[in-house]
Each structure stands twice: as structure tokens, then as C-alpha cells.
N, C-alpha and C. Protein backbone atom coordinates (compact mmCIF):
# COMPACT_ATOMS: atom_id res chain seq x y z
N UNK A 1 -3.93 9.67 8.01
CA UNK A 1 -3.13 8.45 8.05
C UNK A 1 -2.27 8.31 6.79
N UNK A 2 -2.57 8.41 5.75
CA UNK A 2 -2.27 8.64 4.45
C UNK A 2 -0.91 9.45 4.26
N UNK A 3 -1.14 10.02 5.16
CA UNK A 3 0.04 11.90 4.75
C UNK A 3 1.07 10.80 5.83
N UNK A 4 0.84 10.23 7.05
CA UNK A 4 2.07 9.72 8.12
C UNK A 4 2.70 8.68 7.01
N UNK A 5 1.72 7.81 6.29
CA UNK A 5 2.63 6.88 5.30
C UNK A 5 3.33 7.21 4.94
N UNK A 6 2.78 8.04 3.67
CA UNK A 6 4.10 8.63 2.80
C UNK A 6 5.05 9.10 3.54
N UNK A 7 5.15 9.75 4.54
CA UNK A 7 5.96 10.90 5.40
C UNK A 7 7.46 9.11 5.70
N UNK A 8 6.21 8.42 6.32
CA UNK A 8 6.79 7.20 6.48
C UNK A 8 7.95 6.57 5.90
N UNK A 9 7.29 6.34 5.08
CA UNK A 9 8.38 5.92 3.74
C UNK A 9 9.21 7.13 3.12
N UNK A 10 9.32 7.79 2.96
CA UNK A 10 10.18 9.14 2.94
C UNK A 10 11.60 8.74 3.68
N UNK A 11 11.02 9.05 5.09
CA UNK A 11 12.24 8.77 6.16
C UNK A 11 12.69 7.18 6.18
N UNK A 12 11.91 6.38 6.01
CA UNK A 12 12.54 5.15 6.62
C UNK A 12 14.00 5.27 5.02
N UNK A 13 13.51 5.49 3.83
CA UNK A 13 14.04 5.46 2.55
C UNK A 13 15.57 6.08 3.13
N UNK A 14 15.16 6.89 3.60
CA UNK A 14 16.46 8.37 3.99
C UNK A 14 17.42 7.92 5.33
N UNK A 15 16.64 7.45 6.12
CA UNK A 15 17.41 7.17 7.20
C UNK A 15 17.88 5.74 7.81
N UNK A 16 16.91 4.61 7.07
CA UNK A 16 16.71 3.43 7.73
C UNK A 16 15.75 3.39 8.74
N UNK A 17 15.55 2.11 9.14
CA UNK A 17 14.70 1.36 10.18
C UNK A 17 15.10 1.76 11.77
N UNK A 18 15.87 1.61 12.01
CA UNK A 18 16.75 1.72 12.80
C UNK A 18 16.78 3.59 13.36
N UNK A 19 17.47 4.16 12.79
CA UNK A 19 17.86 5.61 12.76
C UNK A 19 16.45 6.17 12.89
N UNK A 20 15.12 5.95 12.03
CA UNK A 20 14.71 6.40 12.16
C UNK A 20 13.32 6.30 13.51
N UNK A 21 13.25 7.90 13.90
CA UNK A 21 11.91 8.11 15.07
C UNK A 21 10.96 8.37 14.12
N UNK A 22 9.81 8.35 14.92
CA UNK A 22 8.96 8.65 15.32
C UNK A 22 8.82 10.06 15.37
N UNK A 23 9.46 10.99 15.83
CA UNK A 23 9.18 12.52 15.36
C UNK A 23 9.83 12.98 14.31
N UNK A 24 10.70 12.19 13.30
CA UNK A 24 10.93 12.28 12.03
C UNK A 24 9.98 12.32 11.39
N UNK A 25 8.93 11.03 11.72
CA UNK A 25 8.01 10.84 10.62
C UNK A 25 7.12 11.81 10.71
N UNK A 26 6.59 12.06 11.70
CA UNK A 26 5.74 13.52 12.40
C UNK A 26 5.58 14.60 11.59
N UNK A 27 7.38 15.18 11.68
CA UNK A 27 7.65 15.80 11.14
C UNK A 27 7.85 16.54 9.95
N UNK A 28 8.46 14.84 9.13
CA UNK A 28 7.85 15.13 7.25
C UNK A 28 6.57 15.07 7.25
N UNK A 29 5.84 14.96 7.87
CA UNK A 29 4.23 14.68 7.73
C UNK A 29 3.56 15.95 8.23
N UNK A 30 4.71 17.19 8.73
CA UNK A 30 4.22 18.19 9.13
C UNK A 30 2.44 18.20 9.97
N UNK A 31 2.72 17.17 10.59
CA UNK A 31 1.31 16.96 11.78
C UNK A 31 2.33 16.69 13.28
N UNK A 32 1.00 17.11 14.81
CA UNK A 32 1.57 16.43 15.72
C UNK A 32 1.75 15.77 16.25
N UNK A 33 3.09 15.41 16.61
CA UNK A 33 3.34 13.99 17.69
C UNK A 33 2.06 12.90 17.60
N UNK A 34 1.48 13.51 18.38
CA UNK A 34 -0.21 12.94 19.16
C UNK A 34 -0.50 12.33 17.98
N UNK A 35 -0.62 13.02 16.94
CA UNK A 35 -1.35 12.41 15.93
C UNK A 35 -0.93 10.86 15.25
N UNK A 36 0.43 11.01 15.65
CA UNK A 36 0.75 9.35 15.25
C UNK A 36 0.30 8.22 15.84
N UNK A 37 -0.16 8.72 16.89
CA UNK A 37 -0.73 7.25 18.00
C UNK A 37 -2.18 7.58 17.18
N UNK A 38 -2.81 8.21 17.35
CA UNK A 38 -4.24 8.02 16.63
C UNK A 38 -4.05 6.80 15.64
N UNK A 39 -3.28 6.75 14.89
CA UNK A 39 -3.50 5.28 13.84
C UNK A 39 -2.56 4.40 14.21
N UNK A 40 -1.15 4.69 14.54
CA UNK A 40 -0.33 3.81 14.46
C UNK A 40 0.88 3.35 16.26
N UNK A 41 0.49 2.18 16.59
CA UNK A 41 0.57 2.33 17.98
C UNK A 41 2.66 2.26 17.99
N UNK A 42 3.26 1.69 16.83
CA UNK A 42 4.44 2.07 17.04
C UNK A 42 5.41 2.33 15.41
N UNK A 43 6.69 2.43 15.74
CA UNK A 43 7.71 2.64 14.97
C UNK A 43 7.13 1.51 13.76
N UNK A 44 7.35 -0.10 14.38
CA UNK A 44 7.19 -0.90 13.92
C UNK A 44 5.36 -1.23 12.99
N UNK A 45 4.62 -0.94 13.40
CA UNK A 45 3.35 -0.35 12.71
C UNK A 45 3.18 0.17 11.51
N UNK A 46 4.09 1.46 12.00
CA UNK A 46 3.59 2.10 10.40
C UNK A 46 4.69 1.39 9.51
N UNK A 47 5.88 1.12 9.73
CA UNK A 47 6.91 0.28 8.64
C UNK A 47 6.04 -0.89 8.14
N UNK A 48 4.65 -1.75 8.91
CA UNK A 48 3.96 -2.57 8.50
C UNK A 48 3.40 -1.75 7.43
N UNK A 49 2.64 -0.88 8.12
CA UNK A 49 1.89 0.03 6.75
C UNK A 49 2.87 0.14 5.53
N UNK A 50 3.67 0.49 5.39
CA UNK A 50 4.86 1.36 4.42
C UNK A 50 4.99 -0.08 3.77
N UNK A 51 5.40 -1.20 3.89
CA UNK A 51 5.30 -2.22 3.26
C UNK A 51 4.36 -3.12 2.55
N UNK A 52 3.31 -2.69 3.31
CA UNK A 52 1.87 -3.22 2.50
C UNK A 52 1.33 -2.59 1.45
N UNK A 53 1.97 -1.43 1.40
CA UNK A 53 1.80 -0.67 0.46
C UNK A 53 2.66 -0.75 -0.59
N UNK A 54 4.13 -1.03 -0.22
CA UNK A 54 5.20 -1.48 -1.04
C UNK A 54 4.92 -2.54 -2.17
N UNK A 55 4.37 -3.33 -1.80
CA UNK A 55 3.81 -4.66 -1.72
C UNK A 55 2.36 -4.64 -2.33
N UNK A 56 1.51 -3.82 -2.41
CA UNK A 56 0.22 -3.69 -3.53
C UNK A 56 0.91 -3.19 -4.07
N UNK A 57 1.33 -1.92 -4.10
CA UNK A 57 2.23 -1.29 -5.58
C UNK A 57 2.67 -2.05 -6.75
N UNK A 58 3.69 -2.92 -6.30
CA UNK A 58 4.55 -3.66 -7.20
C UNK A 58 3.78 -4.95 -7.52
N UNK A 59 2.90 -5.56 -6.88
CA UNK A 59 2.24 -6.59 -7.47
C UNK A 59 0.90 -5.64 -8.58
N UNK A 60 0.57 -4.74 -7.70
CA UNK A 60 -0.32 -4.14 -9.16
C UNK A 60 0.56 -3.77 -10.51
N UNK A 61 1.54 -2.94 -10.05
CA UNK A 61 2.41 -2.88 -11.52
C UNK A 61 2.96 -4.01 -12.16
N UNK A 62 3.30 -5.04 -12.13
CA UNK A 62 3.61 -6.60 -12.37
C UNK A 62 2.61 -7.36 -12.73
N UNK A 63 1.39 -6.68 -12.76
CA UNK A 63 0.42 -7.24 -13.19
C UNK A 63 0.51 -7.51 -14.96
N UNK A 64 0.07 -8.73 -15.42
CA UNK A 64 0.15 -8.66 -16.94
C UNK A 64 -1.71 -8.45 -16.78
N UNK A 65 -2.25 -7.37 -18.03
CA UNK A 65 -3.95 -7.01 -17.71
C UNK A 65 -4.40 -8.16 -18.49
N UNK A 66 -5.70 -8.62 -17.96
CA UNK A 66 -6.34 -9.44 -18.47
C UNK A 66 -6.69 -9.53 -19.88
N UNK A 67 -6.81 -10.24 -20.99
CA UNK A 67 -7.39 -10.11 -22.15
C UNK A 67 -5.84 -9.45 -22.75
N UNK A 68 -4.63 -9.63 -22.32
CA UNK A 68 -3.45 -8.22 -23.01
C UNK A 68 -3.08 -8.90 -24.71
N UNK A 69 -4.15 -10.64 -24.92
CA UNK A 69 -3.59 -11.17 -26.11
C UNK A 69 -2.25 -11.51 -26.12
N UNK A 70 -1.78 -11.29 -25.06
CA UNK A 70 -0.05 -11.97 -25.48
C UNK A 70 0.22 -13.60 -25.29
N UNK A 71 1.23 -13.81 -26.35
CA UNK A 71 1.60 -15.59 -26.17
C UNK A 71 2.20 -15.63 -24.71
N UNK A 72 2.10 -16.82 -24.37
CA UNK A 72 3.03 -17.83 -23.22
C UNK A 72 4.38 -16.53 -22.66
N UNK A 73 5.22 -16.71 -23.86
CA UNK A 73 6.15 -16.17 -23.21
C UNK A 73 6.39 -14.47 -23.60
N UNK A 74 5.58 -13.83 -24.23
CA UNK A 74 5.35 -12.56 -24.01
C UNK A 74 4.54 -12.39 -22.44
N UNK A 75 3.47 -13.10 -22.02
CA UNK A 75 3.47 -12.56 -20.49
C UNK A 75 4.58 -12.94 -19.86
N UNK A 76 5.22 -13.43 -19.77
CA UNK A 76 6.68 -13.75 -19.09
C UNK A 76 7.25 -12.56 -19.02
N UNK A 77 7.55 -12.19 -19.92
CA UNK A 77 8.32 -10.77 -20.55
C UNK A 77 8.24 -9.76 -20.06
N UNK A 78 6.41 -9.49 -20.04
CA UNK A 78 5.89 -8.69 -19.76
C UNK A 78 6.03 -8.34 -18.21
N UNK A 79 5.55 -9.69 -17.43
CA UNK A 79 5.36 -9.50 -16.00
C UNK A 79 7.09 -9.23 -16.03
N UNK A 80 8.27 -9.85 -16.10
CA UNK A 80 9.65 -9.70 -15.53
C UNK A 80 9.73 -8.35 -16.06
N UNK A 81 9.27 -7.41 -16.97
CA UNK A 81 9.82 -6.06 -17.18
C UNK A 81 9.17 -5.57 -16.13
N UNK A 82 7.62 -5.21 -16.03
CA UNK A 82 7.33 -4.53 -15.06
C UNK A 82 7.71 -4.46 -13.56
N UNK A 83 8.15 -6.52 -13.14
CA UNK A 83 8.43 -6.29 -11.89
C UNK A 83 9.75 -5.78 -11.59
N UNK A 84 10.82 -5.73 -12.81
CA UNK A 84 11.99 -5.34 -12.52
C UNK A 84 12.08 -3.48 -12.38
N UNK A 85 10.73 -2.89 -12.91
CA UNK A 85 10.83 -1.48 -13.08
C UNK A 85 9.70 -1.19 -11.57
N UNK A 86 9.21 -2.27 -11.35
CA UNK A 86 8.59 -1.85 -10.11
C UNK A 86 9.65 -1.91 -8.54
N UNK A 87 10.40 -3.11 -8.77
CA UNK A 87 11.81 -3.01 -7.98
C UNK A 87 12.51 -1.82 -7.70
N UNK A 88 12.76 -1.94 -8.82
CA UNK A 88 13.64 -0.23 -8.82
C UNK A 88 13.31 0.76 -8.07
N UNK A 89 11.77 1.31 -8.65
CA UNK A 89 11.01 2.36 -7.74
C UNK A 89 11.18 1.98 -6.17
N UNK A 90 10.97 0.77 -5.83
CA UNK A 90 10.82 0.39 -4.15
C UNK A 90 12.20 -0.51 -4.07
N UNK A 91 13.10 -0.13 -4.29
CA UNK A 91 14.53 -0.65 -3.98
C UNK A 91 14.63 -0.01 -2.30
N UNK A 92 14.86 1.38 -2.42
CA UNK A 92 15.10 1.49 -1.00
C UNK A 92 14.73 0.64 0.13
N UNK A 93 13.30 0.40 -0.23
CA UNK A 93 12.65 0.09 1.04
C UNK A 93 12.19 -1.35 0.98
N UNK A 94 12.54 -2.21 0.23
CA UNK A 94 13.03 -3.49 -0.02
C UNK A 94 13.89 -3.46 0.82
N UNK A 95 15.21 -2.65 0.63
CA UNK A 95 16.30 -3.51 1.16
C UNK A 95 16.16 -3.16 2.67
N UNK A 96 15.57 -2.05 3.02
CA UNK A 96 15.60 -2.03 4.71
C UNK A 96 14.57 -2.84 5.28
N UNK A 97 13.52 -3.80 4.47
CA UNK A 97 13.00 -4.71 5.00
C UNK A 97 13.64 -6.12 5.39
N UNK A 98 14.84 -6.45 3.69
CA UNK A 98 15.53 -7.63 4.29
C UNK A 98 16.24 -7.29 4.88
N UNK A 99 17.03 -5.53 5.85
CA UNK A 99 18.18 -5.67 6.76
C UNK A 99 16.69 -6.45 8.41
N UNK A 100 16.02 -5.65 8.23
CA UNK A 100 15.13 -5.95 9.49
C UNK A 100 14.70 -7.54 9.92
N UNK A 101 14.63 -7.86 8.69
CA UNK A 101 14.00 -9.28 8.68
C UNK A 101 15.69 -10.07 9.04
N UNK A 102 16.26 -9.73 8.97
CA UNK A 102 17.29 -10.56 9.59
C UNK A 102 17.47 -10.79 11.61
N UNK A 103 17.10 -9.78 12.17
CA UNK A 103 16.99 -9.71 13.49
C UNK A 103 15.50 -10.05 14.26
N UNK A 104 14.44 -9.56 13.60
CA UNK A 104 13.38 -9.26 14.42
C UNK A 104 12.48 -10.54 13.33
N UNK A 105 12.07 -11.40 14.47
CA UNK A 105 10.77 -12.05 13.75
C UNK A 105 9.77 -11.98 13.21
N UNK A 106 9.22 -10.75 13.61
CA UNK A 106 7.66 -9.66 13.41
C UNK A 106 8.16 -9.34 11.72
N UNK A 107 9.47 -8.74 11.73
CA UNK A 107 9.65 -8.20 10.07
C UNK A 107 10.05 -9.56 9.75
N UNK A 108 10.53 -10.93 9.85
CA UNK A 108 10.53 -12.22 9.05
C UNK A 108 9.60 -12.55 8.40
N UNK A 109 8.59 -12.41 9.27
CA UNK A 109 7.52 -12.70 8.40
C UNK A 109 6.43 -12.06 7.69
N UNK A 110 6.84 -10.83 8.04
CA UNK A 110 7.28 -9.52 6.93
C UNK A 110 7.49 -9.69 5.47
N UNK A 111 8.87 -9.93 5.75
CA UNK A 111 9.63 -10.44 4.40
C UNK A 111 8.76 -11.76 3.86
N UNK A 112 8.48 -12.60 4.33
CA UNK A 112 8.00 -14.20 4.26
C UNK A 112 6.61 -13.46 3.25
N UNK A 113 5.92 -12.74 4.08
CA UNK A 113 4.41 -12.37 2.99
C UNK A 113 5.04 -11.52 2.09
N UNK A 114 5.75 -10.87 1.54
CA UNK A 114 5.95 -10.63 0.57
C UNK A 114 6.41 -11.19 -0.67
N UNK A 115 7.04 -12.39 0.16
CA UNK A 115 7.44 -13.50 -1.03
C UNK A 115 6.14 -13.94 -1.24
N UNK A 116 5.23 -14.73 -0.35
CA UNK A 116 4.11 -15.14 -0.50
C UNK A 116 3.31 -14.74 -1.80
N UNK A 117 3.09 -12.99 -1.67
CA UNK A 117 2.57 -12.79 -2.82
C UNK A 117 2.77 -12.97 -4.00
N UNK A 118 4.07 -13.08 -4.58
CA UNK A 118 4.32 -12.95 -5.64
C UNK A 118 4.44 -14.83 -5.97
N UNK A 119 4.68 -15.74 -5.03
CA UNK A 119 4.97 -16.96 -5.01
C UNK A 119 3.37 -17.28 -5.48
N UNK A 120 2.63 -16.40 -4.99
CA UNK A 120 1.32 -17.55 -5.40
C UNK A 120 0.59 -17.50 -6.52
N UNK A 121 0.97 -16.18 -6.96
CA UNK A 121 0.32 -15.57 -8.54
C UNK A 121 1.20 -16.31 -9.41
N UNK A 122 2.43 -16.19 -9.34
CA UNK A 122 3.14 -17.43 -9.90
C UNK A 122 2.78 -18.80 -10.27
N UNK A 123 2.21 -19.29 -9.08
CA UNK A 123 2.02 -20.56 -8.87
C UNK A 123 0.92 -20.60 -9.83
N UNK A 124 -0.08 -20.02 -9.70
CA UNK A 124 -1.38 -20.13 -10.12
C UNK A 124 -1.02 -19.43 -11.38
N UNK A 125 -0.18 -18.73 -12.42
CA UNK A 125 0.37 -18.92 -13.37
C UNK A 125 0.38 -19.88 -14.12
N UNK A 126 1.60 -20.91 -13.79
CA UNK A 126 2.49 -22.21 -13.87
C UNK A 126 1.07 -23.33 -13.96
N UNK A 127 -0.09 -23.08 -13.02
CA UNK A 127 -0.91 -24.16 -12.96
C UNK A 127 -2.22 -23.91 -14.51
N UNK A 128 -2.04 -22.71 -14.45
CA UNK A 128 -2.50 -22.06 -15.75
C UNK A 128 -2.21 -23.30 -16.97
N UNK A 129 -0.69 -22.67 -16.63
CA UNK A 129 0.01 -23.11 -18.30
C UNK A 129 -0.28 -24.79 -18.15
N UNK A 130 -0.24 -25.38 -17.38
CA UNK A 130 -0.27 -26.76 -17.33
C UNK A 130 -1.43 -27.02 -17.44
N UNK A 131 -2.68 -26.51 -16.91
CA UNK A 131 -4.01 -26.85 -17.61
C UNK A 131 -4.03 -26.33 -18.94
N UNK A 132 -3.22 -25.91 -19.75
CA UNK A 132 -3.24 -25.50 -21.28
C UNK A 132 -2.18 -26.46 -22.39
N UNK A 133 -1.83 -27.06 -21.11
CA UNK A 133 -1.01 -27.99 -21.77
C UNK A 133 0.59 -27.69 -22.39
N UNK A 134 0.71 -26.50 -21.81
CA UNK A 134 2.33 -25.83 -22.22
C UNK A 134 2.88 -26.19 -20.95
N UNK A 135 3.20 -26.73 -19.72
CA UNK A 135 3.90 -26.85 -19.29
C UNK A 135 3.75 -27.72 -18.79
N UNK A 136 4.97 -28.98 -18.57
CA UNK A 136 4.72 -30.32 -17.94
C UNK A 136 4.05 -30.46 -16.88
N UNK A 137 3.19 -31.63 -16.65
CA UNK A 137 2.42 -31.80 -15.21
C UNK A 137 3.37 -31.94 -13.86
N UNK A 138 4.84 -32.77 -14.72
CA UNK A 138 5.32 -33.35 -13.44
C UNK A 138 6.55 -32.27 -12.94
N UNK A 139 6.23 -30.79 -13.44
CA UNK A 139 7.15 -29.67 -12.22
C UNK A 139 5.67 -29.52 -11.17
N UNK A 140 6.40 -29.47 -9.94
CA UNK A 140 5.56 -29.18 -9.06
C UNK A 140 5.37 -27.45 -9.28
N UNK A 141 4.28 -26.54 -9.42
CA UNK A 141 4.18 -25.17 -9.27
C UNK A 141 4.73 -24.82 -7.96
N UNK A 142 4.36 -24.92 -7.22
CA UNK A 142 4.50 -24.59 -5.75
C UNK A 142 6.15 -24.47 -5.90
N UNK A 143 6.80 -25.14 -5.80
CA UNK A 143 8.41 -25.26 -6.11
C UNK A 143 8.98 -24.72 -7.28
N UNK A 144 8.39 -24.79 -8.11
CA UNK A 144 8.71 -24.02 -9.66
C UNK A 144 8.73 -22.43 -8.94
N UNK A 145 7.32 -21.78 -8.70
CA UNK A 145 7.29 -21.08 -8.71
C UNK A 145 8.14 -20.50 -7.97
N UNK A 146 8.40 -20.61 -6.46
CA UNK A 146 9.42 -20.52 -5.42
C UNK A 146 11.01 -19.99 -6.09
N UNK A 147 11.31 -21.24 -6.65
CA UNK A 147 12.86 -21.07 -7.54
C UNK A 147 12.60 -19.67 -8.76
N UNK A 148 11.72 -19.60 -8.85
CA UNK A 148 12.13 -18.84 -10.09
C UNK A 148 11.84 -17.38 -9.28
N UNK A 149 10.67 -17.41 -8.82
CA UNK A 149 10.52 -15.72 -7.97
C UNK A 149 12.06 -15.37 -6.88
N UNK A 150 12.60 -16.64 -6.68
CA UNK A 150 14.02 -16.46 -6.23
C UNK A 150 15.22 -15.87 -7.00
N UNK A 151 15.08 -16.65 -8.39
CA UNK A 151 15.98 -16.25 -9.09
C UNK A 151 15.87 -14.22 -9.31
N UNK A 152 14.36 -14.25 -9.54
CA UNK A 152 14.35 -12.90 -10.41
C UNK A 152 14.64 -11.89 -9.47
N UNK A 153 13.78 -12.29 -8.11
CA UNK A 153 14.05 -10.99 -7.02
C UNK A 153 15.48 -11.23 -6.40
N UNK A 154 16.49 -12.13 -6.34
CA UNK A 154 17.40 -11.73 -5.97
C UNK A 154 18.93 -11.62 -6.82
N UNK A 155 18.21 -11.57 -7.88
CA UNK A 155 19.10 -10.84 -8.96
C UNK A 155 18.74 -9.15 -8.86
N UNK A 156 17.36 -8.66 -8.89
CA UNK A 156 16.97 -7.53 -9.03
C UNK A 156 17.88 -7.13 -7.58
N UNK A 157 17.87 -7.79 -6.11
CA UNK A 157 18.58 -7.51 -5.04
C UNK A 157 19.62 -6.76 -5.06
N UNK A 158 20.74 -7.76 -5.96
CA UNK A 158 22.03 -7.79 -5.73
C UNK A 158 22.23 -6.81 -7.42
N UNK A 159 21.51 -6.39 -8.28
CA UNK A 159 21.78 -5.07 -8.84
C UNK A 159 21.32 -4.31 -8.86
N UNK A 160 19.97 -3.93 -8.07
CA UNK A 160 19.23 -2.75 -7.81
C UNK A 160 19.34 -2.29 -6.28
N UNK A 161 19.73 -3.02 -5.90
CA UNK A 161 20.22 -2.26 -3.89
C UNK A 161 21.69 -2.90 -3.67
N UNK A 162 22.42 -3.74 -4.18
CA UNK A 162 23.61 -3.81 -3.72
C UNK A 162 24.81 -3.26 -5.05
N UNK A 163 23.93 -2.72 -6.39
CA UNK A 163 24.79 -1.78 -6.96
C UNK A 163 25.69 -2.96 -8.10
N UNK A 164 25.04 -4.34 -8.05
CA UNK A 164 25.86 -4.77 -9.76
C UNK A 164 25.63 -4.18 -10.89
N UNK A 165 26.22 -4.00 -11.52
CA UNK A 165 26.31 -3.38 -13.31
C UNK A 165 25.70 -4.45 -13.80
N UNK A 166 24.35 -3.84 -14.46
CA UNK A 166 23.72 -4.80 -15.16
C UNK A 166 22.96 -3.90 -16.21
N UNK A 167 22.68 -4.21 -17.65
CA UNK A 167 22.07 -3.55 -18.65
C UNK A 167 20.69 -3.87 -18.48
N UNK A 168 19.72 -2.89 -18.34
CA UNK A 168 17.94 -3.25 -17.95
C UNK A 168 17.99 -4.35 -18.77
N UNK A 169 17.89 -3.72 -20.07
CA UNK A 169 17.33 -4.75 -21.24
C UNK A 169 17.65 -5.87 -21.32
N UNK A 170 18.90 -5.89 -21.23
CA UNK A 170 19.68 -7.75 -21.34
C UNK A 170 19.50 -8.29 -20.15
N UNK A 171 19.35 -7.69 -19.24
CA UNK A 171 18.52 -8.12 -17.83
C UNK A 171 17.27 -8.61 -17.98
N UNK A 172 16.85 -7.86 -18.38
CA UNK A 172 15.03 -8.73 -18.95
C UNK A 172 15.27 -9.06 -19.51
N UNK A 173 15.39 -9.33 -20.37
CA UNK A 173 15.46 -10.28 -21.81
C UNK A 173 15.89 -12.04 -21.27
N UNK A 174 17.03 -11.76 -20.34
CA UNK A 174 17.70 -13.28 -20.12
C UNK A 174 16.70 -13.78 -18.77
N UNK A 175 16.49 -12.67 -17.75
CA UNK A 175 15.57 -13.30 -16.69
C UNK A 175 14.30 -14.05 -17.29
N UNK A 176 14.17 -13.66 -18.12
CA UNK A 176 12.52 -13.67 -19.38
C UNK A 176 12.53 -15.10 -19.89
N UNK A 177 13.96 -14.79 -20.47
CA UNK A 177 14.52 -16.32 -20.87
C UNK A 177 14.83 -17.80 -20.29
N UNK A 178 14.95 -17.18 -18.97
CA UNK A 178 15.63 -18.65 -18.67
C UNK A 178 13.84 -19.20 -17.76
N UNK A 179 13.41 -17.64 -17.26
CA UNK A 179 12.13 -18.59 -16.62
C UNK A 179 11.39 -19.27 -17.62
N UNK A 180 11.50 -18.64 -18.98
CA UNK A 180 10.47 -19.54 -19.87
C UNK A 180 11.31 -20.92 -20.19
N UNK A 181 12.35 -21.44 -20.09
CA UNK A 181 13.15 -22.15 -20.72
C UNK A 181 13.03 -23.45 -19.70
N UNK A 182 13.26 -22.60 -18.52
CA UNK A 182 12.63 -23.59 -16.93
C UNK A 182 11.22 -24.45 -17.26
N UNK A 183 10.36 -23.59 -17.87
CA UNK A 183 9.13 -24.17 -17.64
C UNK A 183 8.98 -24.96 -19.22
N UNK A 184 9.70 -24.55 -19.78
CA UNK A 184 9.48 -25.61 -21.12
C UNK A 184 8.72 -24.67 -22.01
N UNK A 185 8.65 -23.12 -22.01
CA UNK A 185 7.98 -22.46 -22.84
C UNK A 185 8.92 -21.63 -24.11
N UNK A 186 8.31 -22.17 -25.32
CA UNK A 186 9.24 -21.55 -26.39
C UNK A 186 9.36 -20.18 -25.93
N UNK A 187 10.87 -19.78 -26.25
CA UNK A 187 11.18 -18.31 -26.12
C UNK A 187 11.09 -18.06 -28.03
N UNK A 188 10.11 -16.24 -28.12
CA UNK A 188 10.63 -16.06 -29.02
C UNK A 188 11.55 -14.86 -29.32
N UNK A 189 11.41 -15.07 -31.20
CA UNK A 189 12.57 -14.02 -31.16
C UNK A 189 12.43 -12.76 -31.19
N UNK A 190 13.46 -11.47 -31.17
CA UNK A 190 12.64 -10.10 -30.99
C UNK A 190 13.56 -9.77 -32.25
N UNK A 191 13.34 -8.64 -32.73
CA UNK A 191 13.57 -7.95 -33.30
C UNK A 191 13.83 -6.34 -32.52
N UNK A 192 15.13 -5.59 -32.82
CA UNK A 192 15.13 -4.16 -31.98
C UNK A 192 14.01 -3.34 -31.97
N UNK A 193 13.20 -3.70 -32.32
CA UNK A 193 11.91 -2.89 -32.38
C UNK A 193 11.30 -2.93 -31.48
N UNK A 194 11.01 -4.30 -31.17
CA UNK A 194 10.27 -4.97 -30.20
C UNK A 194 10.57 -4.28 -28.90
N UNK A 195 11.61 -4.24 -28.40
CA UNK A 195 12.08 -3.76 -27.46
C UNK A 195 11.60 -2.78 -26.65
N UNK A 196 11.06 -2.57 -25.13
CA UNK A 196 10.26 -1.84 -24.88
C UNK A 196 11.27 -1.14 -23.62
């Protein structure tokens, strides 16, 4: 099952949603036909698989690790670098999820749990900082969080799959910035060193 994923994501990357069969995937997966129904009953199936996987990936890499000692807005930093370098890696297959999720309901809410995830670690972030007393009681998280996982992933959108000129660094640095600035968390200063 493992070997049809990857094979999976390979082709969907290469060809799209659309374009691509079913004996494509087979095929990079150098197994037969037959063998794809053993796990996966269609086209639409394994693209579920290929995304759930998309989707642990980048929330594990976006992870800030427990105990990492960093202030307020160094995890800020931290999580917007990794998720912007975890984007990148799964740009392809990001964007052939939001072409899908525009037609078919099954991939809407597709797209919908993937926001989910990242909306709720957020949230429970934001509710963090406010039981610590760094961030006002009266932003709602739920909505905080929403706007800002908006801002970051569809900036990463519109320059990592639709091709704007954007500098990584000053890219993180200002996404970094304005979410901490949203929530009322001192930004500090770096030095070129700092710079990762």
C-alpha cells in the first residue's frame, strides 16, 4: 500500500487529478492493476491517502518541539519557518487539492480538514498565550486563529504554486511579524546571525 502512495503522489504531482489513471499509478508503483483495488477502491481514495499524508507531514514539520525554551514570539518564528519550508516541499499537491476542491464536494471537505488542522493547533496556541497572560482575553482564538492560518497559507499559495517573487527570509520574518503583532506579542529584534 505504501509503494501505490508514493507512486500516487508522484503522478498526481506530474500529471494532475484529473489526467491522471489509475494504471499510471500502477505503473510508477511497478505492481499489478489488481493490486490497486486490494487497498484502494478508487482514483479518488488513494488522492484521500496522498493527502493525509500531505497533511501529517507538514503539521509534523511545523511542529515547534516541546520544552524548545523559546520566547512567545520565537515559536511564532519558528512554527511560520518550518510551515513555509514544509509548503514548499508539498506545493504541488496542495495546489491540485484546491483545483479539486473547487468542483467536487468529497475534495471540499478535503480541503476544509486540512485547514482544520492547522486552525486548531493554532487555536489551542492563542488559548495558551491567553492563559499566560500575553494575549488579550477579548480576541476570540477560534477567529484569530482562522485569519491568521489564512493569511500565512495563502500567501505561501500565491508564491509557492502561483509563482510571486518573494525573498524566503523577508517572507518569514514579516509573516512572523505581523501574526505576533495581531496577537499583541512583542516582536523581537534579530541580528544577521540569528537568521536561520
Amino acid at each position: 500500500m505504501t509503494k501505490l502512495v508514493e507512486a500516487a503522489a508522484v503522478v498526481f504531482a506530474r500529471k494532475g487529478f484529473l489526467d491522471t489513471k489509475i494504471t499510471d499509478i500502477t505503473t510508477e508503483a511497478g505492481v499489478a492493476n489488481g493490486s490497486f483495488y486490494t487497498y484502494f477502491e478508487s482514483k479518488e481514495a488513494i488522492f484521500r491517502a496522498v493527502i493525509d499524508e500531505v497533511n501529517e507531514r507538514m503539521f509534523t514539520k511545523s511542529r515547534v518541539p516541546a520544552g524548545a525554551g523559546c520566547s512567545p514570539y520565537q515559536r511564532i518564528e519558528h512554527a511560520t519557518r518550518a510551515y513555509v519550508r514544509a509548503f514548499r516541499e508539498e506545493a504541488g499537491l496542495l495546489m491540485i487539492l484546491e483545483q479539486v476542491a473547487t468542483f467536487s464536494p468529497a475534495f471540499r471537505e478535503m480541503r476544509r480538514e486540512t485547514r482544520r488542522f492547522f486552525r486548531s493547533r493554532t487555536e489551542r496556541g492563542i488559548r495558551r498565550f491567553q492563559e499566560a497572560g500575553l494575549v488579550s482575553p477579548s480576541l476570540p482564538p477560534d477567529y484569530t486563529a482562522a485569519a491568521l492560518i489564512s493569511m500565512v497559507s495563502n500567501f505561501c499559495y500565491m508564491w509557492l504554486v502561483l509563482d510571486e517573487d518573494y525573498d524566503e527570509e523577508t517572507a518569514i520574518l514579516t509573516l512572523s511579524r505581523l501574526w505576533a503583532q495581531a496577537l499583541g506579542i512583542e516582536v523581537e529584534p534579530r541580528t544577521g546571525s540569528e537568521a536561520s
